[in-house]
N, C-alpha and C. Protein backbone atom coordinates (compact mmCIF):
# COMPACT_ATOMS: atom_id res chain seq x y z
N UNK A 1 0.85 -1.18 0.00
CA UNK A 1 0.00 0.00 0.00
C UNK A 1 0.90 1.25 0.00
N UNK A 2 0.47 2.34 -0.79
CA UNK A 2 0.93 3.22 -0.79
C UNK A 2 1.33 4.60 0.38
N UNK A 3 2.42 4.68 0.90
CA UNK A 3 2.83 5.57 2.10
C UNK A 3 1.82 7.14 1.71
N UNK A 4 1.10 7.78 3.03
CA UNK A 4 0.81 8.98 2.82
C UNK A 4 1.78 9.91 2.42
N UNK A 5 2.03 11.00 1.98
CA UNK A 5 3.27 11.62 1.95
C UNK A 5 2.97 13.23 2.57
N UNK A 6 4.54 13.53 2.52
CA UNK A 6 4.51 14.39 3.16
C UNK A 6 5.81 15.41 2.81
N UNK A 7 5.32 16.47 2.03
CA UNK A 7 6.54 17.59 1.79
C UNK A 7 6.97 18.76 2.77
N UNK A 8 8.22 18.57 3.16
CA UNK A 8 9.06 19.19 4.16
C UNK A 8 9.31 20.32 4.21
N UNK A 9 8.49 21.64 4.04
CA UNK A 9 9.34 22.83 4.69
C UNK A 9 10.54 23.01 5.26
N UNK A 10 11.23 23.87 4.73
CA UNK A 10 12.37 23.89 5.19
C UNK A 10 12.73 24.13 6.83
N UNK A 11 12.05 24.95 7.26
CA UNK A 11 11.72 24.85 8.42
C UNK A 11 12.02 23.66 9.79
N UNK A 12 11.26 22.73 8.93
CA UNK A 12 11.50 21.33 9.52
C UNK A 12 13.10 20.79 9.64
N UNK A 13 13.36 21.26 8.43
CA UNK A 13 15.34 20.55 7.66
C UNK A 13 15.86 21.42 9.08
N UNK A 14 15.57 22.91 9.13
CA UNK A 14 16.50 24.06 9.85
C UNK A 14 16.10 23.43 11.72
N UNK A 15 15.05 22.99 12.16
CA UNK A 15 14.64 22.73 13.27
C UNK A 15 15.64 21.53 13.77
N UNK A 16 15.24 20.60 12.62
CA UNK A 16 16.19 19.21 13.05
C UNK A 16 17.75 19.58 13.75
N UNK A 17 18.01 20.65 12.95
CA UNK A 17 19.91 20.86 13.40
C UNK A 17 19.94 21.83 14.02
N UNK A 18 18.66 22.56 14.79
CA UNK A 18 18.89 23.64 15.56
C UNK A 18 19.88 23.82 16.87
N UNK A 19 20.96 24.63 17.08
CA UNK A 19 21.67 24.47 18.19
C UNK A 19 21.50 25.18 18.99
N UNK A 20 20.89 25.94 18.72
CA UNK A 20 21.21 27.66 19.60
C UNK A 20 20.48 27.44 21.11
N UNK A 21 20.70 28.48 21.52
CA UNK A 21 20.28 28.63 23.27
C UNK A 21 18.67 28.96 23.26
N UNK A 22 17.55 29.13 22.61
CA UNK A 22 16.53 29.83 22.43
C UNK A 22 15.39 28.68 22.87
N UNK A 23 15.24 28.66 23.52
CA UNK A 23 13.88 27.51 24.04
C UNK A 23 13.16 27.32 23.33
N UNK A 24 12.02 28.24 22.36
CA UNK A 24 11.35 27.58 21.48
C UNK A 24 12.31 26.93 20.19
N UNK A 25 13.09 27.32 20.13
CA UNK A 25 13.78 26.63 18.63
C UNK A 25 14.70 25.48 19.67
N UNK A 26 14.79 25.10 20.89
CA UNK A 26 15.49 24.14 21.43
C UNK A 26 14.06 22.98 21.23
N UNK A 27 13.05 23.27 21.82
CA UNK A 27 11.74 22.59 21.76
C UNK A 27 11.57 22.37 20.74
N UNK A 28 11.36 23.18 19.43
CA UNK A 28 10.99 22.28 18.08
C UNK A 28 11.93 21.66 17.86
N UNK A 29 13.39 21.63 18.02
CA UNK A 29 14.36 20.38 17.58
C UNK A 29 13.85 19.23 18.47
N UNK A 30 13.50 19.09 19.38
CA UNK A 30 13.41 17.69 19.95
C UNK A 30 12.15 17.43 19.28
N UNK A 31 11.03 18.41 19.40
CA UNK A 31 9.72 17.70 18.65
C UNK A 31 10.03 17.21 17.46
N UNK A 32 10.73 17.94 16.77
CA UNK A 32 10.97 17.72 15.50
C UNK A 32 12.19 16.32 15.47
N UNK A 33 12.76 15.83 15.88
CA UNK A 33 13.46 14.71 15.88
C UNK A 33 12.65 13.62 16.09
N UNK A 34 12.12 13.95 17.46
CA UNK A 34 11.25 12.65 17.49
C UNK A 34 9.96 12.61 16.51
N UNK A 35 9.50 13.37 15.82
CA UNK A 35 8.64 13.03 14.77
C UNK A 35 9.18 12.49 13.78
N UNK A 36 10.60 13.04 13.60
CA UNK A 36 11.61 11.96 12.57
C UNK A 36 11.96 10.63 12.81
N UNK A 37 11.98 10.58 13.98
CA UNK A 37 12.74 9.19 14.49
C UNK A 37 11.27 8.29 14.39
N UNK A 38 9.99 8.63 14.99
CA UNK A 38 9.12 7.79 15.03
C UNK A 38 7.71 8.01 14.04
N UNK A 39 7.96 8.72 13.53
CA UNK A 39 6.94 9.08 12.35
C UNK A 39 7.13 8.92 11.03
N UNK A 40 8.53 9.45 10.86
CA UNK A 40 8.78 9.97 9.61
C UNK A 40 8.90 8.33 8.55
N UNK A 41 9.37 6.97 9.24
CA UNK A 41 9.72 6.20 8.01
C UNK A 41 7.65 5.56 7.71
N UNK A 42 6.86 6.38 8.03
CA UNK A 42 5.57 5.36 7.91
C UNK A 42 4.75 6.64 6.83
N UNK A 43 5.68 7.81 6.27
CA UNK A 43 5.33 8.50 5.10
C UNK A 43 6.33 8.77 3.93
N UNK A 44 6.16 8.96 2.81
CA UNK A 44 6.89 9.10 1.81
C UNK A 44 7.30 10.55 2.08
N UNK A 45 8.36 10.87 2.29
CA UNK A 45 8.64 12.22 1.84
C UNK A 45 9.34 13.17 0.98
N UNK A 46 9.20 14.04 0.50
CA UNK A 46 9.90 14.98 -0.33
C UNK A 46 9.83 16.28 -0.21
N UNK A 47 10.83 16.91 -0.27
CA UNK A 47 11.61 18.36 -0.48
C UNK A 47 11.46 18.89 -2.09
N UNK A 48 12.14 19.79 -2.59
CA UNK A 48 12.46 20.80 -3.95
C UNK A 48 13.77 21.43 -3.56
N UNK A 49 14.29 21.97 -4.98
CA UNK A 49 15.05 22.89 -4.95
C UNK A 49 14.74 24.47 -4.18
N UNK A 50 13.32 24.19 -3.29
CA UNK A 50 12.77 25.79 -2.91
C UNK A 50 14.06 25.59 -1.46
N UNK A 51 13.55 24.67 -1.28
CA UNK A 51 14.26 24.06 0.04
C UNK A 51 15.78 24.20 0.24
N UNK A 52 16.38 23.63 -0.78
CA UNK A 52 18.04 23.59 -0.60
C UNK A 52 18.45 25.01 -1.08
N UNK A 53 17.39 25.43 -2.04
CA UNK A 53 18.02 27.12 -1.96
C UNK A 53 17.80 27.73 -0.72
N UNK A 54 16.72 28.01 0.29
CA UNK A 54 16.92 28.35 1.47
C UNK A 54 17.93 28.44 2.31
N UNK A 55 18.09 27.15 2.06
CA UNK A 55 19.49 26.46 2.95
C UNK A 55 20.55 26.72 2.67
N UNK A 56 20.46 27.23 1.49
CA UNK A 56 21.96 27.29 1.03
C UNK A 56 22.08 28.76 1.15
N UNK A 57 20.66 29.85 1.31
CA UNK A 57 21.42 31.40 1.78
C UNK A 57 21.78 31.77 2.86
N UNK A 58 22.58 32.68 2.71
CA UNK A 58 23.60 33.20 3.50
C UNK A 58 24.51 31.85 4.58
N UNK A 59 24.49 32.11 5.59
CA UNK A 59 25.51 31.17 6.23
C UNK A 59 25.33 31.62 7.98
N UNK A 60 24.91 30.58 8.56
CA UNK A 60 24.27 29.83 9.85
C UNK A 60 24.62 28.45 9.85
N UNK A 61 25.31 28.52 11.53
CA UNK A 61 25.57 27.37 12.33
C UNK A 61 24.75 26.13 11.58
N UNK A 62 25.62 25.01 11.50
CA UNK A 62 25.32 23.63 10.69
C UNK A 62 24.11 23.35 9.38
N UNK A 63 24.97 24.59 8.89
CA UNK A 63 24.93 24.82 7.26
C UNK A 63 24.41 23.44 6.95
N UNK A 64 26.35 23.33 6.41
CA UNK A 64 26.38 22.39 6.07
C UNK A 64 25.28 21.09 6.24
N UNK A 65 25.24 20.90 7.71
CA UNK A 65 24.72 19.22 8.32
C UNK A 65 22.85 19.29 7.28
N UNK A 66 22.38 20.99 7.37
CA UNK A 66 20.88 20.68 6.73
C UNK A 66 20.89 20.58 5.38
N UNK A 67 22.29 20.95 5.18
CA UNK A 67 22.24 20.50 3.40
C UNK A 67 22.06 19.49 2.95
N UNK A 68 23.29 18.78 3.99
CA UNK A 68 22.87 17.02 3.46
C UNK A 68 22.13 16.57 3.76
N UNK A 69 21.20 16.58 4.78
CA UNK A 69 20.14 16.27 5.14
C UNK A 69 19.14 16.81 3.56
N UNK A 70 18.83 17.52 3.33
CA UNK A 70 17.59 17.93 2.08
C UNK A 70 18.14 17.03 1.43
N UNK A 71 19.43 17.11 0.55
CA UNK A 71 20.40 16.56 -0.48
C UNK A 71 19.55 14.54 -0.19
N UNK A 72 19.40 14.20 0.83
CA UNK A 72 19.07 12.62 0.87
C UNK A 72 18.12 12.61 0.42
N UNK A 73 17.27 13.30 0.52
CA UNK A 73 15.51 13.16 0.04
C UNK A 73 15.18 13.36 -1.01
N UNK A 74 14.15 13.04 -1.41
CA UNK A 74 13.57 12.63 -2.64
C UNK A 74 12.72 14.52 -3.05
N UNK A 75 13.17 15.06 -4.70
CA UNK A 75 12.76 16.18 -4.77
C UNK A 75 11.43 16.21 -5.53
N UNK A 76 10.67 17.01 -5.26
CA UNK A 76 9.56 17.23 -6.47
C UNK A 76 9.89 18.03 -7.84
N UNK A 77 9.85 18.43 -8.94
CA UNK A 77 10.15 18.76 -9.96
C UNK A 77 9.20 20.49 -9.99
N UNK A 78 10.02 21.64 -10.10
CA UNK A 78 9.28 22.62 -10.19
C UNK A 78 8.44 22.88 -11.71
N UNK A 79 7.58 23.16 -11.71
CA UNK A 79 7.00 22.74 -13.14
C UNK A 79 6.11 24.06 -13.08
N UNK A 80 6.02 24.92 -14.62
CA UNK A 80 5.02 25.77 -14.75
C UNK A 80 3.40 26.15 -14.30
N UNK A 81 3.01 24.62 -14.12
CA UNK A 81 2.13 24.69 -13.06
C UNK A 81 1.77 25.04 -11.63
N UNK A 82 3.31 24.65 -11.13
CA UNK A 82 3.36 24.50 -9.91
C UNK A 82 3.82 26.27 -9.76
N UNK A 83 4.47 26.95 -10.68
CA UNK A 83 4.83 28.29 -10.37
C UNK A 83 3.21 29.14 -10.62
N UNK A 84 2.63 28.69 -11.76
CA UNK A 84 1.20 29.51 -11.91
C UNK A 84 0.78 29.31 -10.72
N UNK A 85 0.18 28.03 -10.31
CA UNK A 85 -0.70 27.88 -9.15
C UNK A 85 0.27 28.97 -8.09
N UNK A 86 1.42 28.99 -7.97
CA UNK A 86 2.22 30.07 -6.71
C UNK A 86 1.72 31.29 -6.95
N UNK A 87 1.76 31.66 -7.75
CA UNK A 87 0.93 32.96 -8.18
C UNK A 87 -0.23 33.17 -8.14
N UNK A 88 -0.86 32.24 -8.02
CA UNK A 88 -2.46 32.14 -7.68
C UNK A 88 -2.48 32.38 -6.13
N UNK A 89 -1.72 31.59 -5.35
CA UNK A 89 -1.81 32.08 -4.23
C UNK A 89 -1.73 33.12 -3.35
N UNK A 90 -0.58 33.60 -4.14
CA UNK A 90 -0.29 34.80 -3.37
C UNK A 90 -1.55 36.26 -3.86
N UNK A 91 -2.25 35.44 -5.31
CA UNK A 91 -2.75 37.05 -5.52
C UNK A 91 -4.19 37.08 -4.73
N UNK A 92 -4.32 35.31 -4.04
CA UNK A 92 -6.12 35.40 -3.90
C UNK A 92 -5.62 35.44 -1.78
N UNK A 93 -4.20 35.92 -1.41
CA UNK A 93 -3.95 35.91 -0.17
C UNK A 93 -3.59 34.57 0.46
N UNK A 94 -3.92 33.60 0.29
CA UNK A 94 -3.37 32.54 0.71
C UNK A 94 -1.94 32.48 1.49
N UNK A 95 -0.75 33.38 1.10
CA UNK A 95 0.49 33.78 1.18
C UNK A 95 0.42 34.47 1.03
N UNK A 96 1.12 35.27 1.79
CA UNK A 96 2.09 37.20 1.50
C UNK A 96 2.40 36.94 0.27
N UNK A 97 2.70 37.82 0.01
CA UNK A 97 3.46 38.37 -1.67
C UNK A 97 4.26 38.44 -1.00
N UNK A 98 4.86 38.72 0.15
CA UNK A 98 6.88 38.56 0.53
C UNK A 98 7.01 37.39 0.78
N UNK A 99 6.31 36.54 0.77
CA UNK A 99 6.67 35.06 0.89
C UNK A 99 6.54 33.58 -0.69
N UNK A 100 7.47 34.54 -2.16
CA UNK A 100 6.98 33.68 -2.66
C UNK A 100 7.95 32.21 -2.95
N UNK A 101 8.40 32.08 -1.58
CA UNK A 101 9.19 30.15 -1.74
C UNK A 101 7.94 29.76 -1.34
N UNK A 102 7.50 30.08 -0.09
CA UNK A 102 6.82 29.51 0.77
C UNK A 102 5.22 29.52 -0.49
N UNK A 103 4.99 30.31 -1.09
CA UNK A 103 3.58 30.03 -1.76
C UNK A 103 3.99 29.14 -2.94
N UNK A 104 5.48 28.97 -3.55
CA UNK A 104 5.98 27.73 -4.30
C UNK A 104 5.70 26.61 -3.60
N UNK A 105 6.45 26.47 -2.27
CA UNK A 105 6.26 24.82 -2.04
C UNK A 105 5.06 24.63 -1.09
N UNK A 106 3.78 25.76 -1.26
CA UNK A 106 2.26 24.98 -0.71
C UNK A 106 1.92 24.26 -2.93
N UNK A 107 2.10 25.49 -3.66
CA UNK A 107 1.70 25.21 -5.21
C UNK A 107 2.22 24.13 -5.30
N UNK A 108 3.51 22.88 -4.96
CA UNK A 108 4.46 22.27 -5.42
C UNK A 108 3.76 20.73 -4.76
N UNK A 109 3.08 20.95 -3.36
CA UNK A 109 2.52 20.28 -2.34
C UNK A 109 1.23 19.91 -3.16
N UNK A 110 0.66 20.56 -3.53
CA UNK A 110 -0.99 20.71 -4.38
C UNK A 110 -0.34 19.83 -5.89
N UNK A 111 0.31 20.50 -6.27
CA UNK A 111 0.14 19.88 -7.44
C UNK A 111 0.74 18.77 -8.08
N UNK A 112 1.53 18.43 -6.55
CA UNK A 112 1.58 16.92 -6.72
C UNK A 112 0.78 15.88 -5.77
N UNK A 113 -0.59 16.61 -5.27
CA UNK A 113 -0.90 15.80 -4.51
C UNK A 113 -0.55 15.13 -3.32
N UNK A 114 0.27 16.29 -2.54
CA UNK A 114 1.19 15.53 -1.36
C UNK A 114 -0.15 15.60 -0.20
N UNK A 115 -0.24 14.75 0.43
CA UNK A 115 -1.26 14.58 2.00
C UNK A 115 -0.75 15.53 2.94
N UNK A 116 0.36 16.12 3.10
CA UNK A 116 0.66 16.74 4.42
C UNK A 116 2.01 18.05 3.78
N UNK A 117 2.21 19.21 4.22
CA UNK A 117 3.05 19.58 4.28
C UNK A 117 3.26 20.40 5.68
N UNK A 118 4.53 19.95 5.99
CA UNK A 118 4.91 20.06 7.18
C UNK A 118 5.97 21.22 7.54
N UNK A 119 5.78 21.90 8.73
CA UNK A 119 5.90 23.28 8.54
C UNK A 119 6.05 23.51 9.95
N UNK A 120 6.87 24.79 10.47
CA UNK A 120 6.81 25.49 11.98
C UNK A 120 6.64 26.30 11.41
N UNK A 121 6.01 26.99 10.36
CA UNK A 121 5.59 28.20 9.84
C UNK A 121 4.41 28.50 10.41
N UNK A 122 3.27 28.90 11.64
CA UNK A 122 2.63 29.10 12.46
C UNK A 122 1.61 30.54 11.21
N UNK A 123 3.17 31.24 10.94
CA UNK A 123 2.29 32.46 11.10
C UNK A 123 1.52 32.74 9.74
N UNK A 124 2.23 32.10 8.33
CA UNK A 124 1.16 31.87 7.16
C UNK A 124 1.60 30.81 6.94
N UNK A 125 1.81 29.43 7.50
CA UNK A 125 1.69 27.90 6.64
C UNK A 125 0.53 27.60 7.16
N UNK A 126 1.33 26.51 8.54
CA UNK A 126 0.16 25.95 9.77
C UNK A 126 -0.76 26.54 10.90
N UNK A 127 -1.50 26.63 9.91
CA UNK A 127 -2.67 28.21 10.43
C UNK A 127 -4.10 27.30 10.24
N UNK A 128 -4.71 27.05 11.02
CA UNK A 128 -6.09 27.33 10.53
C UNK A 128 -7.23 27.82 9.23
N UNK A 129 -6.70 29.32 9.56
CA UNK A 129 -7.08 30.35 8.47
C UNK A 129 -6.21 29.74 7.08
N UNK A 130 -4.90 30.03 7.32
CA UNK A 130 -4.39 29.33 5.99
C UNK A 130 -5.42 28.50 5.11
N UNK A 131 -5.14 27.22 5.97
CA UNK A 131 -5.95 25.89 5.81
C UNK A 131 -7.24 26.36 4.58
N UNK A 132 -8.08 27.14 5.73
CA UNK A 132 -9.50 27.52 5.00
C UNK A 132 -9.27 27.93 3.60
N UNK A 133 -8.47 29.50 3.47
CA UNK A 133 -8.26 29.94 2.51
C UNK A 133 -7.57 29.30 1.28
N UNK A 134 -6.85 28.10 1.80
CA UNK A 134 -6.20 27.14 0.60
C UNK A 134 -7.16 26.28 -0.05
N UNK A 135 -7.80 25.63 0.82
CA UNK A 135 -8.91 24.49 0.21
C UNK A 135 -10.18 25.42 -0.35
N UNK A 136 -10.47 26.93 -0.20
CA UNK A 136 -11.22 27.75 -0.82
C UNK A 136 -11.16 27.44 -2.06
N UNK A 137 -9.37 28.00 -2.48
CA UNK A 137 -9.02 28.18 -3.81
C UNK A 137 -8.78 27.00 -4.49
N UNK A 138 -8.58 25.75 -4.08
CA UNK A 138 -8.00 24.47 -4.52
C UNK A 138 -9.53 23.76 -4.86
N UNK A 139 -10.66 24.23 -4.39
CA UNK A 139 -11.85 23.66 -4.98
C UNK A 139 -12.40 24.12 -6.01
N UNK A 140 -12.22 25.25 -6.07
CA UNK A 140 -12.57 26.48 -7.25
C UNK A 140 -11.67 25.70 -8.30
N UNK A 141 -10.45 25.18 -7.95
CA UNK A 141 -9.51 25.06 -8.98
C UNK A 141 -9.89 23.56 -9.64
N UNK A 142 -10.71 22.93 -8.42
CA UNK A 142 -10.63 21.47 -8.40
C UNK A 142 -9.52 20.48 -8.56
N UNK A 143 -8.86 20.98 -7.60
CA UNK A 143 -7.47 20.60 -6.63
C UNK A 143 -7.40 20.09 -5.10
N UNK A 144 -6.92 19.21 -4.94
CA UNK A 144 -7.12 18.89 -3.63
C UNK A 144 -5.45 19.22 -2.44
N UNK A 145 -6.74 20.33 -1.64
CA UNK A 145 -5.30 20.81 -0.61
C UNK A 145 -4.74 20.07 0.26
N UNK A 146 -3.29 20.31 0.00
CA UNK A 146 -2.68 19.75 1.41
C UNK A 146 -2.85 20.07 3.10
N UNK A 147 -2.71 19.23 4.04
CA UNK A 147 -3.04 19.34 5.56
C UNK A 147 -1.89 20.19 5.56
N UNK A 148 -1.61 21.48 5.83
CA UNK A 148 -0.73 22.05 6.44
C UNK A 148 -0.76 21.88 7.69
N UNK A 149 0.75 21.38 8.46
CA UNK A 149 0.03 20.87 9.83
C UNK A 149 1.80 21.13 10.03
N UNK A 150 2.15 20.92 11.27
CA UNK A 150 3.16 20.92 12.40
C UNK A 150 3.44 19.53 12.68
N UNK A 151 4.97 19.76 13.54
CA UNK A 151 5.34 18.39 13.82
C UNK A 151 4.11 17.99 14.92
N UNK A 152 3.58 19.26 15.56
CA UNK A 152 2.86 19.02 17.25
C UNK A 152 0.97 18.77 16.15
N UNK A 153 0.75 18.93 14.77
CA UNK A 153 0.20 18.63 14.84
C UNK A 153 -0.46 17.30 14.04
N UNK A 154 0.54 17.27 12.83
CA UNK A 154 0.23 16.07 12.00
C UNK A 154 -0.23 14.61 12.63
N UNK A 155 -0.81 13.96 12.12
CA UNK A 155 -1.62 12.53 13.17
C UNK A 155 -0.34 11.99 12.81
N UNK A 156 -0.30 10.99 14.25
CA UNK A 156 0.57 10.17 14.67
C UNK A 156 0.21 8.40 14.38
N UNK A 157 0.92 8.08 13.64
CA UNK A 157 0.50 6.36 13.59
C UNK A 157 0.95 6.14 15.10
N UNK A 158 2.00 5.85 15.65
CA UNK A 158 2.17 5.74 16.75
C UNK A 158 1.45 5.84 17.69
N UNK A 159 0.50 6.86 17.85
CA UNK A 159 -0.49 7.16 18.65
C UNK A 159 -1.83 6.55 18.27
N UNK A 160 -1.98 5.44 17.32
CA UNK A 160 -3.13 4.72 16.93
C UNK A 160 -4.07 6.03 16.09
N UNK A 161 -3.28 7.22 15.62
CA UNK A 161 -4.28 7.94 14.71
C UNK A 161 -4.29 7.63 13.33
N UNK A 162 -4.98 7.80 12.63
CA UNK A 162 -5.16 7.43 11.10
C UNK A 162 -4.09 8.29 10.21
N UNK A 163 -3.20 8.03 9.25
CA UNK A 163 -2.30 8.86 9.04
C UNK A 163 -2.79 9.11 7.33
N UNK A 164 -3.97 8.49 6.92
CA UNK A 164 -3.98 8.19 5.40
C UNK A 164 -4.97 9.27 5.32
N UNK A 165 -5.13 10.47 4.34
CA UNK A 165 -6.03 11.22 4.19
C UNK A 165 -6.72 10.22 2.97
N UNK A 166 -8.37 11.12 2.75
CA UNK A 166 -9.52 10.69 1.99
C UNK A 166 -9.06 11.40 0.85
């Protein structure tokens, strides 16, 4: 049977190797590990080039370690579709217009049909509101949206929750 999947915000890559002294970014590295360690092999996942370009600007503590980390995973292919639909987002609000990686890899998530994209992006990914306003436009489009969700919120097989969307 086929694994749910799930495309990685970079976010997630930058959390995993977080070092710094800052309690909430100390807290999402452990959440975020252990969702790797016990979640992550029971979904398919994939990254893009939106991702390793992130990673690769400017220069912050264990660069390197999140490079190779993206570099293992499996990429999605950026495709004219996937840039129109980005542009769709940002013009119907879905995303800031200063955020257009982040309205690439929700377009990149959609239009390959990924079940989950996973995100500590709180303030326009894994939102609620987001949520609404994406599956607005993705029905109009007759597209089916991805769960934007968190490590604290994506369902847990582990926890006997259902991990396969309808």
């Amino acid at each position: 049977m086929k694994k749910p999947t799930v495309y990685l915000d970079t976010t997630i890559i930058s959390a995993y190797w977080y070092d710094g002294a800052d309690v909430v970014g100390l807290a999402r590295r452990v959440k975020t590990r252990d969702w790797w360690e016990s979640e992550s092999p029971q979904f398919a996942l994939w990254v893009s080039n939106v991702d390793e370009n992130e990673l690769a600007a400017g220069e912050f503590r264990r660069q390197i370690d999140c490079l190779r980390f993206v570099r293992r995973l499996r990429y999605l292919p950026i495709t004219q579709e996937s840039r129109d639909l980005a542009a769709a987002f940002i013009e119907s609000a879905v995303v800031p217009p200063n955020k257009p990686a982040d309205a690439l890899q929700v377009a990149l998530s959609t239009t390959n049909e990924i079940d989950y994209l996973l995100s500590w992006n709180y303030a326009h990914l894994a939102n609620p509101d987001v949520q609404k306003r994406l599956e607005a436009i993705c029905e109009k489009l007759a597209m089916r949206a991805p769960a934007l969700v968190s490590p604290e919120t994506i369902p847990r097989a582990t926890l006997g929750q259902v991990i396969r969307r309808k």
